[in-house]
PDB file of N, CA and C in Angstrom:
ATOM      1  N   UNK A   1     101.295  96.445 110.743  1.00  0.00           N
ATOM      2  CA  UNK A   1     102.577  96.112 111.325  1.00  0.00           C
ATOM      3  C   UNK A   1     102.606  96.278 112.844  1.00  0.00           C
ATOM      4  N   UNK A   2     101.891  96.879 113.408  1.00  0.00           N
ATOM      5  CA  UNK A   2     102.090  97.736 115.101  1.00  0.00           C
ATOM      6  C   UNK A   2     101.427  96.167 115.681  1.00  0.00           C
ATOM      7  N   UNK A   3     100.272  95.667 114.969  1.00  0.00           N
ATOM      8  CA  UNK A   3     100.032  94.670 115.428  1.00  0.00           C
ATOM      9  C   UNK A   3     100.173  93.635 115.892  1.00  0.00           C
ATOM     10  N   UNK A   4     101.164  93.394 114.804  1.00  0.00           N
ATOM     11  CA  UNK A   4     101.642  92.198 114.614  1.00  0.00           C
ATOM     12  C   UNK A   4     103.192  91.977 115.208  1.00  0.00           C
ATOM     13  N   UNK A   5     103.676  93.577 115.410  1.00  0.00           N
ATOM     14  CA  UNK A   5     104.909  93.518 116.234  1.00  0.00           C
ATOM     15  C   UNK A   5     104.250  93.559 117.685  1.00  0.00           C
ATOM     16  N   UNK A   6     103.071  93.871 118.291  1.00  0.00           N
ATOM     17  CA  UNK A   6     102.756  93.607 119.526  1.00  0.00           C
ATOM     18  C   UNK A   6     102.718  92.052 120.004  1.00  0.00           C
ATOM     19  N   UNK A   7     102.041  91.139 118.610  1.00  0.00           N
ATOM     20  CA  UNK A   7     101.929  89.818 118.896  1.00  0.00           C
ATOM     21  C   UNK A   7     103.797  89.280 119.277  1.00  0.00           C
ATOM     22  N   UNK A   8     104.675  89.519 118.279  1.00  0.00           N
ATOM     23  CA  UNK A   8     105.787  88.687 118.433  1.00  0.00           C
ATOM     24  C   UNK A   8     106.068  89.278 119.561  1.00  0.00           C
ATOM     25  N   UNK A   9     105.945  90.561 120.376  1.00  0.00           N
ATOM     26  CA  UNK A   9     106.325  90.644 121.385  1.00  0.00           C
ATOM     27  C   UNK A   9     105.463  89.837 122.889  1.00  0.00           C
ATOM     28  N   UNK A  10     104.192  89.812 122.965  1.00  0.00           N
ATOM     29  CA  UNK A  10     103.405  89.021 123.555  1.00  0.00           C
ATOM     30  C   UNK A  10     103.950  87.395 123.602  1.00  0.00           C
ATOM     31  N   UNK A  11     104.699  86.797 121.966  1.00  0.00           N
ATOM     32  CA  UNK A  11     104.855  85.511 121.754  1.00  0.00           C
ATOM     33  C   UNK A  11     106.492  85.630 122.619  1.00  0.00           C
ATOM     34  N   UNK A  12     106.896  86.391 122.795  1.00  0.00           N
ATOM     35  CA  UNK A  12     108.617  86.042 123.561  1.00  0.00           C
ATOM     36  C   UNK A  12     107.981  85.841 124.603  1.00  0.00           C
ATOM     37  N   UNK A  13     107.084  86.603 125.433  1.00  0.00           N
ATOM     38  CA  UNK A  13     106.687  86.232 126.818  1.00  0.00           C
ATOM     39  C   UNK A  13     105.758  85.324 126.665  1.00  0.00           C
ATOM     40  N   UNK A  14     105.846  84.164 126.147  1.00  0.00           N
ATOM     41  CA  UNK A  14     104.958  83.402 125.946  1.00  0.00           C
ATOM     42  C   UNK A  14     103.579  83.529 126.667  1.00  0.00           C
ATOM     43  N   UNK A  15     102.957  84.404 125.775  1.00  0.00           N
ATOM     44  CA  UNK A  15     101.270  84.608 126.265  1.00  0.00           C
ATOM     45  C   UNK A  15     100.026  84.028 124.730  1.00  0.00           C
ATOM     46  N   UNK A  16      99.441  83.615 125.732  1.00  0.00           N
ATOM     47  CA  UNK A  16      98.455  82.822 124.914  1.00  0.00           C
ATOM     48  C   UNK A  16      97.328  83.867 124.014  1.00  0.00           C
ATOM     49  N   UNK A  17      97.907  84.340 122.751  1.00  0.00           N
ATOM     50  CA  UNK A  17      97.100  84.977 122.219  1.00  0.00           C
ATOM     51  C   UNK A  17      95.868  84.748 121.690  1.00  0.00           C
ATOM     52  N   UNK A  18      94.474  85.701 121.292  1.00  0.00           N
ATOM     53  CA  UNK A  18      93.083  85.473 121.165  1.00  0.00           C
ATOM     54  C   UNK A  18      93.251  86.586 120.294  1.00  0.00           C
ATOM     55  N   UNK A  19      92.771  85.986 118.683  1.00  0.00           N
ATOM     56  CA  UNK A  19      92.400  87.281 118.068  1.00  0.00           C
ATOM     57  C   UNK A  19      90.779  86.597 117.658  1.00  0.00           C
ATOM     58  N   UNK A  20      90.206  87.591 117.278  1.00  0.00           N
ATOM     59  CA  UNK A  20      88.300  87.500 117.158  1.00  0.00           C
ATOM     60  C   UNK A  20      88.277  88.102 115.475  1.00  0.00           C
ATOM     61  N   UNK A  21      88.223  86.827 114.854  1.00  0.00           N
ATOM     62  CA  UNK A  21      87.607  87.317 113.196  1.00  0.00           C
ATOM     63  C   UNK A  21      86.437  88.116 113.816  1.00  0.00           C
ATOM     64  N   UNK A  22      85.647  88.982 113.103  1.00  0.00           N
ATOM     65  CA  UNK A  22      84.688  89.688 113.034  1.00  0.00           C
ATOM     66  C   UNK A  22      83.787  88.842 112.282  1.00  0.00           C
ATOM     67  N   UNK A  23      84.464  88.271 111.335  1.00  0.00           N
ATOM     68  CA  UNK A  23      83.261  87.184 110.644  1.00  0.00           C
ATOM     69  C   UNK A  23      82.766  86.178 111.223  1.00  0.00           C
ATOM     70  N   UNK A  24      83.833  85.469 111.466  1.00  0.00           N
ATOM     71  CA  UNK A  24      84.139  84.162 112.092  1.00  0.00           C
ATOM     72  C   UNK A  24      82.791  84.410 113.228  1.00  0.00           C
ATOM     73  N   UNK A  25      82.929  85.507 114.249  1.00  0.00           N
ATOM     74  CA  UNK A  25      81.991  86.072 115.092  1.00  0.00           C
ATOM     75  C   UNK A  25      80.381  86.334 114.625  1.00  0.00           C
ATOM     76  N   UNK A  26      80.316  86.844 113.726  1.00  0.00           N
ATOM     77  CA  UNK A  26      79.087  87.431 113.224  1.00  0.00           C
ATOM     78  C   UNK A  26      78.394  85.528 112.620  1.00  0.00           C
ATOM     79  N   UNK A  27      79.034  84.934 111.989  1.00  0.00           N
ATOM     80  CA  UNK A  27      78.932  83.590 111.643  1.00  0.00           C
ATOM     81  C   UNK A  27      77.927  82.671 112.674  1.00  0.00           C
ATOM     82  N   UNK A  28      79.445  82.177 113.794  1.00  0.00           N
ATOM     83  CA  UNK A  28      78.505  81.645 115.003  1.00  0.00           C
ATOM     84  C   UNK A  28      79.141  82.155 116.214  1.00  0.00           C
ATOM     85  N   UNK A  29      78.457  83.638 116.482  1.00  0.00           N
ATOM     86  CA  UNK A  29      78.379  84.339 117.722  1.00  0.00           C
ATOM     87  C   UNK A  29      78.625  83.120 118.965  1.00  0.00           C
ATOM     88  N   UNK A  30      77.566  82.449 119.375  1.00  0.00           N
ATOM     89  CA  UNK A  30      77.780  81.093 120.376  1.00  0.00           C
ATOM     90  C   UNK A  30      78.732  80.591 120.615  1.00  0.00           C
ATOM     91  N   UNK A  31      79.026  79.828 119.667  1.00  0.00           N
ATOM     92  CA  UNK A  31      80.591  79.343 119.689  1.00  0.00           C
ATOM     93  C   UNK A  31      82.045  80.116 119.387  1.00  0.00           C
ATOM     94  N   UNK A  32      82.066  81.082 119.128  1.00  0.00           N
ATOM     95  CA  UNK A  32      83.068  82.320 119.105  1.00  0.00           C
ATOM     96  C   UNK A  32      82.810  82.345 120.781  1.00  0.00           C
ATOM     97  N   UNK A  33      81.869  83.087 121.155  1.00  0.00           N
ATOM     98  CA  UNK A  33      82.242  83.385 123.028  1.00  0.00           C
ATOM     99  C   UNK A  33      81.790  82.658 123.394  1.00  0.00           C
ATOM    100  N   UNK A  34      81.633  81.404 123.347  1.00  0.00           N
ATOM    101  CA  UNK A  34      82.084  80.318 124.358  1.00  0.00           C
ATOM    102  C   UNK A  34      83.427  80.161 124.187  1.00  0.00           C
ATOM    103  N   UNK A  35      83.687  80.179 123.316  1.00  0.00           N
ATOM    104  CA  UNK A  35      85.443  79.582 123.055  1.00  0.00           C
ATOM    105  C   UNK A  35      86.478  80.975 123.663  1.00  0.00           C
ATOM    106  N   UNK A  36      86.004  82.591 123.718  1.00  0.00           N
ATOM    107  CA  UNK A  36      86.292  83.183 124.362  1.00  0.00           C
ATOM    108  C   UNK A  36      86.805  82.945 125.645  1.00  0.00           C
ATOM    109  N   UNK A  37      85.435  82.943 126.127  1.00  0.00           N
ATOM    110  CA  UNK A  37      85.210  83.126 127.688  1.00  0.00           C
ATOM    111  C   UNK A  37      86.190  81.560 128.588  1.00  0.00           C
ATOM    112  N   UNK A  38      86.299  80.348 127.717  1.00  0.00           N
ATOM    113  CA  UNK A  38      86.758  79.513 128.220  1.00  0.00           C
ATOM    114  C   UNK A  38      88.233  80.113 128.256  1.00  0.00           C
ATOM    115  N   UNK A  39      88.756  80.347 127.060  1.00  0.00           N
ATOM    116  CA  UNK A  39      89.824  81.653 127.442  1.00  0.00           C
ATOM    117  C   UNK A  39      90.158  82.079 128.299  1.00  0.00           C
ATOM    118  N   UNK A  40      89.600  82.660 129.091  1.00  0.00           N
ATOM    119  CA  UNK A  40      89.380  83.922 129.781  1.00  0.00           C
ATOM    120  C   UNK A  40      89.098  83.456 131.280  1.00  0.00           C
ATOM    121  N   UNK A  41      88.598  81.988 131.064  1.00  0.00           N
ATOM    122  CA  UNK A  41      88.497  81.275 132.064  1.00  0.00           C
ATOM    123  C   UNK A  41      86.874  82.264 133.165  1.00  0.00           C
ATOM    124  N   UNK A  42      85.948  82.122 132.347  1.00  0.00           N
ATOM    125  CA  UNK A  42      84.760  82.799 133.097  1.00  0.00           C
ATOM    126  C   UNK A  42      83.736  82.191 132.419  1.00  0.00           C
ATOM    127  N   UNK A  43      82.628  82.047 133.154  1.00  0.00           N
ATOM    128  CA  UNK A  43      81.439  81.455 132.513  1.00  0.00           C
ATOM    129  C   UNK A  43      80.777  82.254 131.348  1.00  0.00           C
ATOM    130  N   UNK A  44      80.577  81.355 130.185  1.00  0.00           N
ATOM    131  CA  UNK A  44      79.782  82.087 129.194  1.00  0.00           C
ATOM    132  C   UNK A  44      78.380  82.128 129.625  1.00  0.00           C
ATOM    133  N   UNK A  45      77.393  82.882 129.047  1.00  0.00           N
ATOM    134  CA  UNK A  45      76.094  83.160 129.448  1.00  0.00           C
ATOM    135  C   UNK A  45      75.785  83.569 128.308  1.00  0.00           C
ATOM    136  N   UNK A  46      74.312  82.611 127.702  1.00  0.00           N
ATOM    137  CA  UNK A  46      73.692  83.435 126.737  1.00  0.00           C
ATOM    138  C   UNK A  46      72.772  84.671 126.474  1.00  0.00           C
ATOM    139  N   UNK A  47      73.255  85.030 127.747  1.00  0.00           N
ATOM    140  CA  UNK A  47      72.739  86.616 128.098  1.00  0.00           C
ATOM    141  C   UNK A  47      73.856  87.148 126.840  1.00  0.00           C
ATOM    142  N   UNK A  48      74.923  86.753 126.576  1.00  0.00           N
ATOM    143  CA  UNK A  48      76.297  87.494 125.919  1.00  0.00           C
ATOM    144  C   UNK A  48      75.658  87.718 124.635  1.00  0.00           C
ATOM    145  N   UNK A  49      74.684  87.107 124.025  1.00  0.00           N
ATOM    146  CA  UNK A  49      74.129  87.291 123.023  1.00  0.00           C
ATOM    147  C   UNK A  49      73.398  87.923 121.970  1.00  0.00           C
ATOM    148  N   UNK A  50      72.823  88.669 123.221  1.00  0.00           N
ATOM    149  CA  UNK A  50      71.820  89.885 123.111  1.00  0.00           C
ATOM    150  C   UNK A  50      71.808  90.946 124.035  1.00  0.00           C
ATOM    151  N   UNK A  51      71.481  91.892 123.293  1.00  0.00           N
ATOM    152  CA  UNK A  51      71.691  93.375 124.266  1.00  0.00           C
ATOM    153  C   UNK A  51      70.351  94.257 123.358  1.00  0.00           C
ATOM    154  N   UNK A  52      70.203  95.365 124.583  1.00  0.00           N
ATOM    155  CA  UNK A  52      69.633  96.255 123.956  1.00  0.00           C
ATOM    156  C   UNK A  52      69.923  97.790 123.321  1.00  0.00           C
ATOM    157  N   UNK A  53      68.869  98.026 122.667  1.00  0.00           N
ATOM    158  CA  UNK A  53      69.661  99.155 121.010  1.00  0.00           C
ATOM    159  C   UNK A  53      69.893 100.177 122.015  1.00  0.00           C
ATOM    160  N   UNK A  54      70.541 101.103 121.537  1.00  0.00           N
ATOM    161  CA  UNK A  54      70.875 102.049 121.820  1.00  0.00           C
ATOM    162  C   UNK A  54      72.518 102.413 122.333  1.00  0.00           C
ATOM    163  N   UNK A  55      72.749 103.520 122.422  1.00  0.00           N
ATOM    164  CA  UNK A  55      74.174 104.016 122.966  1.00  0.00           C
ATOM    165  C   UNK A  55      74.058 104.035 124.609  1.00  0.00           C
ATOM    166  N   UNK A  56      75.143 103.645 125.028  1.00  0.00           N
ATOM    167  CA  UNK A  56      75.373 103.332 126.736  1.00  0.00           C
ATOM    168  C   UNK A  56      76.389 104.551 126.947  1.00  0.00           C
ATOM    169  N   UNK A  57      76.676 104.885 128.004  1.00  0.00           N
ATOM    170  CA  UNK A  57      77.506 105.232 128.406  1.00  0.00           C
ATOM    171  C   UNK A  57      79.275 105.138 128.891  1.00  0.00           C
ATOM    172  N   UNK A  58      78.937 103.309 128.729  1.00  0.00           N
ATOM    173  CA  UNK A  58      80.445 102.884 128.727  1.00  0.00           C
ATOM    174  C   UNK A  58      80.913 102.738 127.507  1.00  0.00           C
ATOM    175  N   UNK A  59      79.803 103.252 126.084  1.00  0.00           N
ATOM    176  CA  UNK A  59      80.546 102.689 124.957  1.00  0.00           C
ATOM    177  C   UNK A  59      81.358 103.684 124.680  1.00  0.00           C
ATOM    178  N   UNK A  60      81.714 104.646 125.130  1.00  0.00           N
ATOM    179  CA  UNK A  60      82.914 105.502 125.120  1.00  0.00           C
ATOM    180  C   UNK A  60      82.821 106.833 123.813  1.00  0.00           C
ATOM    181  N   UNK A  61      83.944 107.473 123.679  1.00  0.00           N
ATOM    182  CA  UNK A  61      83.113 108.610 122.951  1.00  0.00           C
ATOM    183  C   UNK A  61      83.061 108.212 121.126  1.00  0.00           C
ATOM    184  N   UNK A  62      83.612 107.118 120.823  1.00  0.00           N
ATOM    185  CA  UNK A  62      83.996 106.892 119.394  1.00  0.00           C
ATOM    186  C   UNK A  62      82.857 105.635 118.847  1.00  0.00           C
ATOM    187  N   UNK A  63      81.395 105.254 120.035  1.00  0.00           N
ATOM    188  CA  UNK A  63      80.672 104.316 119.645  1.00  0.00           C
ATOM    189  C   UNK A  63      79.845 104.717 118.753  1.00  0.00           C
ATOM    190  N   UNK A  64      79.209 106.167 118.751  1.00  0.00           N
ATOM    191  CA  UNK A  64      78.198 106.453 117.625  1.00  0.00           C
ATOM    192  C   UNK A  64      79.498 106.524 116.290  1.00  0.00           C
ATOM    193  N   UNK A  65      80.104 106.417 115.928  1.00  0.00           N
ATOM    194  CA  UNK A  65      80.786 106.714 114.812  1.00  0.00           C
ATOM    195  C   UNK A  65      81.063 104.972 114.349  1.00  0.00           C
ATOM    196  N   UNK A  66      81.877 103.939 115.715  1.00  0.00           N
ATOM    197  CA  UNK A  66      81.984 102.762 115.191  1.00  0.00           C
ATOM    198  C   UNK A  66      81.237 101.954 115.388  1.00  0.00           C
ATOM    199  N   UNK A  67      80.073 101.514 115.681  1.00  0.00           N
ATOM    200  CA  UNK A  67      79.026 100.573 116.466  1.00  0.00           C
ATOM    201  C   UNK A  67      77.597 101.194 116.033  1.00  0.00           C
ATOM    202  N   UNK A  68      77.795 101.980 115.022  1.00  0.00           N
ATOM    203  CA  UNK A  68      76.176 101.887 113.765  1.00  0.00           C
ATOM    204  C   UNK A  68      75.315 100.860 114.207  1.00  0.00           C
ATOM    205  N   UNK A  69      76.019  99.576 113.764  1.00  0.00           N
ATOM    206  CA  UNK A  69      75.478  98.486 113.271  1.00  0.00           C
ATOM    207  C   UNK A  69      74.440  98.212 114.750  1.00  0.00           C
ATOM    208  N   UNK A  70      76.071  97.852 115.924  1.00  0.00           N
ATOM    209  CA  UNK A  70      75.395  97.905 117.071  1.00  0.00           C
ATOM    210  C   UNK A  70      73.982  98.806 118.168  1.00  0.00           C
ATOM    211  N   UNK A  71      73.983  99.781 117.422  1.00  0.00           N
ATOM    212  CA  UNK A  71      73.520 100.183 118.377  1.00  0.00           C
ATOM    213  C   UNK A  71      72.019 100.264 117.780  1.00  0.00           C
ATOM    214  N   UNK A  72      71.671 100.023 116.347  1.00  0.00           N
ATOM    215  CA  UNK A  72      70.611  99.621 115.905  1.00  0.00           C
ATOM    216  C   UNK A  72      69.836  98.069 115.940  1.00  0.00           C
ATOM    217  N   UNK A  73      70.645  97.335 116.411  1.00  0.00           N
ATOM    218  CA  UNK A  73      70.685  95.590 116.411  1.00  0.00           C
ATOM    219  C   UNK A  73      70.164  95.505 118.057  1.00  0.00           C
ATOM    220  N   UNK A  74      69.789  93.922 118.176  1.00  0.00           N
ATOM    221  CA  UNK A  74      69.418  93.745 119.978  1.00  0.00           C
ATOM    222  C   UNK A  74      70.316  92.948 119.978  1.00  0.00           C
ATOM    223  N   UNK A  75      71.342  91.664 118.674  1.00  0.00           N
ATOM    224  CA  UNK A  75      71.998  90.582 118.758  1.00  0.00           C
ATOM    225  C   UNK A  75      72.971  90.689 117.558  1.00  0.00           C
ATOM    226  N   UNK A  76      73.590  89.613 117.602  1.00  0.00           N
ATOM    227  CA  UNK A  76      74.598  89.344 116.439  1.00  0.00           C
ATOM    228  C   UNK A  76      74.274  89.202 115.346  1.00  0.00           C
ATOM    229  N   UNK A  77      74.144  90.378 114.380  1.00  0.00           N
ATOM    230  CA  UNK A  77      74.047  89.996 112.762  1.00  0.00           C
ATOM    231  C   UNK A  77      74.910  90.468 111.595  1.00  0.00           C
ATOM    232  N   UNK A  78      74.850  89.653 110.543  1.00  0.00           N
ATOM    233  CA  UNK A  78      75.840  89.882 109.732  1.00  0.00           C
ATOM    234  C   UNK A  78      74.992  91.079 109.146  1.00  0.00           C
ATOM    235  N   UNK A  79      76.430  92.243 108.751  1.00  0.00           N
ATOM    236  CA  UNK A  79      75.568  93.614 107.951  1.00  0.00           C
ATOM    237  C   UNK A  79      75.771  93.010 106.733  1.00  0.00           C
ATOM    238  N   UNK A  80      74.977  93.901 106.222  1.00  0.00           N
ATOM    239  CA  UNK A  80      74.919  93.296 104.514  1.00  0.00           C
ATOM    240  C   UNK A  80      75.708  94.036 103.822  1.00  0.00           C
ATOM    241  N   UNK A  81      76.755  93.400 103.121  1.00  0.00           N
ATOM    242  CA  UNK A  81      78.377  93.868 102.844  1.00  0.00           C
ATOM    243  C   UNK A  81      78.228  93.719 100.999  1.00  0.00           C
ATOM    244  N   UNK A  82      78.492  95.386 101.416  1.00  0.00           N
ATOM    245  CA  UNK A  82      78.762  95.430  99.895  1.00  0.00           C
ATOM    246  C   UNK A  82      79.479  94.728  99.218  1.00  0.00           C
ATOM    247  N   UNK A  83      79.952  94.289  97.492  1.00  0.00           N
ATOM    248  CA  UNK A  83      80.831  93.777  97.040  1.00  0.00           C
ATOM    249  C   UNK A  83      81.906  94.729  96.848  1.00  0.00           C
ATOM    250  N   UNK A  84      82.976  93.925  97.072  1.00  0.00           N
ATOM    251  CA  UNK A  84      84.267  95.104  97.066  1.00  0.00           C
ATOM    252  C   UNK A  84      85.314  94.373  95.738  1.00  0.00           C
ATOM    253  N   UNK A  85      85.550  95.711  95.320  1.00  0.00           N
ATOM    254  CA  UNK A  85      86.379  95.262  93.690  1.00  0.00           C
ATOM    255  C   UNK A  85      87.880  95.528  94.145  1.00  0.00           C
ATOM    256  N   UNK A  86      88.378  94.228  93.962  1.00  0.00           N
ATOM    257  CA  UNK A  86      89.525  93.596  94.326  1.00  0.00           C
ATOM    258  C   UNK A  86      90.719  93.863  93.490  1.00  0.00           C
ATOM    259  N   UNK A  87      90.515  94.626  92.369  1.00  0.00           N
ATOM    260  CA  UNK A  87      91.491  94.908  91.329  1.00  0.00           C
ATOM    261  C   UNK A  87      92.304  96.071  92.487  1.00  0.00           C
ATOM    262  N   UNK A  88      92.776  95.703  92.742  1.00  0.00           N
ATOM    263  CA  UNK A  88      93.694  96.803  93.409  1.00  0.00           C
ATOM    264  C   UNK A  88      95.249  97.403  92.275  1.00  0.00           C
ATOM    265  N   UNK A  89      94.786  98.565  92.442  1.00  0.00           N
ATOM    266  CA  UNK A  89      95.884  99.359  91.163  1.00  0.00           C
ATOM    267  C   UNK A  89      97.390  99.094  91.511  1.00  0.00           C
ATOM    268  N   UNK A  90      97.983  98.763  90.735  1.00  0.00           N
ATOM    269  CA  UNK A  90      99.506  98.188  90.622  1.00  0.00           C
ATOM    270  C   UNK A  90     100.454  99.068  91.561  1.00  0.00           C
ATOM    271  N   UNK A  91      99.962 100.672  91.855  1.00  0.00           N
ATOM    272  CA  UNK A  91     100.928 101.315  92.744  1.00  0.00           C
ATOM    273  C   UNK A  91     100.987 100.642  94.222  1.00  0.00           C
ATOM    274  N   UNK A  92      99.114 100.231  94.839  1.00  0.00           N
ATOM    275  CA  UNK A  92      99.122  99.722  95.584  1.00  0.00           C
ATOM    276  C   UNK A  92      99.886  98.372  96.021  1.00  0.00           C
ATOM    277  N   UNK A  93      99.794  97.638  95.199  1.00  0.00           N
ATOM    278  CA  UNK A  93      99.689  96.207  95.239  1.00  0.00           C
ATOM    279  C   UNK A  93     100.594  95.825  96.530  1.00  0.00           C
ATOM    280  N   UNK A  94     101.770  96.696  96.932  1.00  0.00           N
ATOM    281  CA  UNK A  94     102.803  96.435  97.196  1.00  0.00           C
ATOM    282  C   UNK A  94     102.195  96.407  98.914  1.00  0.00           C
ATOM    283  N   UNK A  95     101.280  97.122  99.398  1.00  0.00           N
ATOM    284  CA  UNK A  95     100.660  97.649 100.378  1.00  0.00           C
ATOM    285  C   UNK A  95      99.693  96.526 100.512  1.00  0.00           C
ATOM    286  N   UNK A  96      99.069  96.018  99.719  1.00  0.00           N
ATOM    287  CA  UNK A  96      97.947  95.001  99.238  1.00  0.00           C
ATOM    288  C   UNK A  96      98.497  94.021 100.111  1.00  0.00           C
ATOM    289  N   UNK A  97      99.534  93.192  99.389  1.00  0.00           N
ATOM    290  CA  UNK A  97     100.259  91.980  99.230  1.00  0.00           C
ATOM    291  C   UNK A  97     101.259  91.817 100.694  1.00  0.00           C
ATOM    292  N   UNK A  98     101.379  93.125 101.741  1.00  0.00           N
ATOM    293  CA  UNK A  98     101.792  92.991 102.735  1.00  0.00           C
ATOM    294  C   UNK A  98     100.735  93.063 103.954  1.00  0.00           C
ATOM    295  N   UNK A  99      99.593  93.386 103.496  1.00  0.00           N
ATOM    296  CA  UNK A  99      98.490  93.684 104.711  1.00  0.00           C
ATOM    297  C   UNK A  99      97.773  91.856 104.476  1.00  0.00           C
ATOM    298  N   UNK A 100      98.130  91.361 103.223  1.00  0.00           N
ATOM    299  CA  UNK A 100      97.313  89.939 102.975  1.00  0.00           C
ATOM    300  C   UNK A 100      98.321  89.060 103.981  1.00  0.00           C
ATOM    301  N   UNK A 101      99.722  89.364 104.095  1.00  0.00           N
ATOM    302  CA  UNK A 101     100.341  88.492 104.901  1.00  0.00           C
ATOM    303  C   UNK A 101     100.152  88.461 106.396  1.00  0.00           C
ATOM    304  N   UNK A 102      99.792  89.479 106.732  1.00  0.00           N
ATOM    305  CA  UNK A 102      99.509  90.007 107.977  1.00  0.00           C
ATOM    306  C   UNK A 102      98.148  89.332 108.792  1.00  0.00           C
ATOM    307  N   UNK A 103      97.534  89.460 107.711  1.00  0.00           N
ATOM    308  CA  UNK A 103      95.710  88.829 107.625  1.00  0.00           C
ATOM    309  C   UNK A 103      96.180  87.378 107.964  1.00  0.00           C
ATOM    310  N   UNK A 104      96.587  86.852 107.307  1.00  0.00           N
ATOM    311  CA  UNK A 104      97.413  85.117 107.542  1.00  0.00           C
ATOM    312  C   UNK A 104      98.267  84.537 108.528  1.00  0.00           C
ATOM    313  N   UNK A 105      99.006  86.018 108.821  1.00  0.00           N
ATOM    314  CA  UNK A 105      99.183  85.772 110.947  1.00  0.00           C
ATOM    315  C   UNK A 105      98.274  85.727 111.595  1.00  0.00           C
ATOM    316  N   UNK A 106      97.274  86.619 111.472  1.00  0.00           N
ATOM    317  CA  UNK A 106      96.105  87.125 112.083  1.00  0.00           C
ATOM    318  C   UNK A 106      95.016  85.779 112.558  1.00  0.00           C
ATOM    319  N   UNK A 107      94.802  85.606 111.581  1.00  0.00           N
ATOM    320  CA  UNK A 107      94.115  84.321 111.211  1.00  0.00           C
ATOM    321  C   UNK A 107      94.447  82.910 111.864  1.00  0.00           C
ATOM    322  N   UNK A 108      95.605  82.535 111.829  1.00  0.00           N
ATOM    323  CA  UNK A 108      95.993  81.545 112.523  1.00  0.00           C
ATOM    324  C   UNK A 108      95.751  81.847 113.844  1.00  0.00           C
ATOM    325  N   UNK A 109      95.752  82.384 114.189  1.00  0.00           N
ATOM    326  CA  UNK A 109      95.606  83.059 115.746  1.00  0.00           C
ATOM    327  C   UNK A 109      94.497  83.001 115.978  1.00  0.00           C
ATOM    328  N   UNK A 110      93.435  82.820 115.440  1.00  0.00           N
ATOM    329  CA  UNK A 110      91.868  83.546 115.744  1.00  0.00           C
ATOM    330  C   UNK A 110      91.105  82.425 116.134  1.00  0.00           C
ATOM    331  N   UNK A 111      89.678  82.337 116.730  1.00  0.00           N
ATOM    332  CA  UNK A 111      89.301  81.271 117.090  1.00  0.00           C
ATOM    333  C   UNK A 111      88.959  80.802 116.296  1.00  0.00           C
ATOM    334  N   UNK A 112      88.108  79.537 115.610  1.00  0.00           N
ATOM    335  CA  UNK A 112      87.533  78.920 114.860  1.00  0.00           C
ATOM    336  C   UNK A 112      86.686  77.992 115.384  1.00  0.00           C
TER     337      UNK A 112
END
């Protein structure tokens, strides 16, 4: 919800929102930041593509905990994603069925 009340507030001041599937990204990295950066109005470079492993110093203090993936990788790859069981228990559902609507704002918004 915090999100998505930031967007309608961003959308009164009419600002041109950019949200980044993570998939969509991991998919075709290339065309995700190119379509960024034209955004953003700055040259893309396929330097953006690849990096090297390890932890930096600007990745701040919460990168070894969120950026695993990253900091073992040199480029963009999909992790290999467990299957997730979708039966979500009936107390939830209600929590379920409002985070799926949210996903569907989200989404429209995102690059493709």
């Amino acid at each position: 919800p915090q999100q998505y009340e930031l967007i309608k507030y961003l959308n009164k001041r009419e600002t041109n929102i950019i949200v980044i599937d993570a998939d969509r990204l991991l998919e075709n990295p290339k065309k995700i930041l190119h379509q960024w950066c034209k955004h953003l109005n700055i040259k893309f470079n396929k330097k953006m593509l690849r990096w090297e492993k390890g932890l930096y110093d600007t990745d701040g203090i919460w990168a070894k905990y969120w950026y695993d993936n990253v900091i073992e990788t040199e480029k963009f790859e999909k992790k290999n994603q467990k299957k997730i069981n979708l039966n979500v228990p009936k107390k939830y559902q209600p929590i379920y069925s409002e985070a799926i609507e949210y996903y569907k704002i989200f989404s429209k918004l995102s690059l493709k």
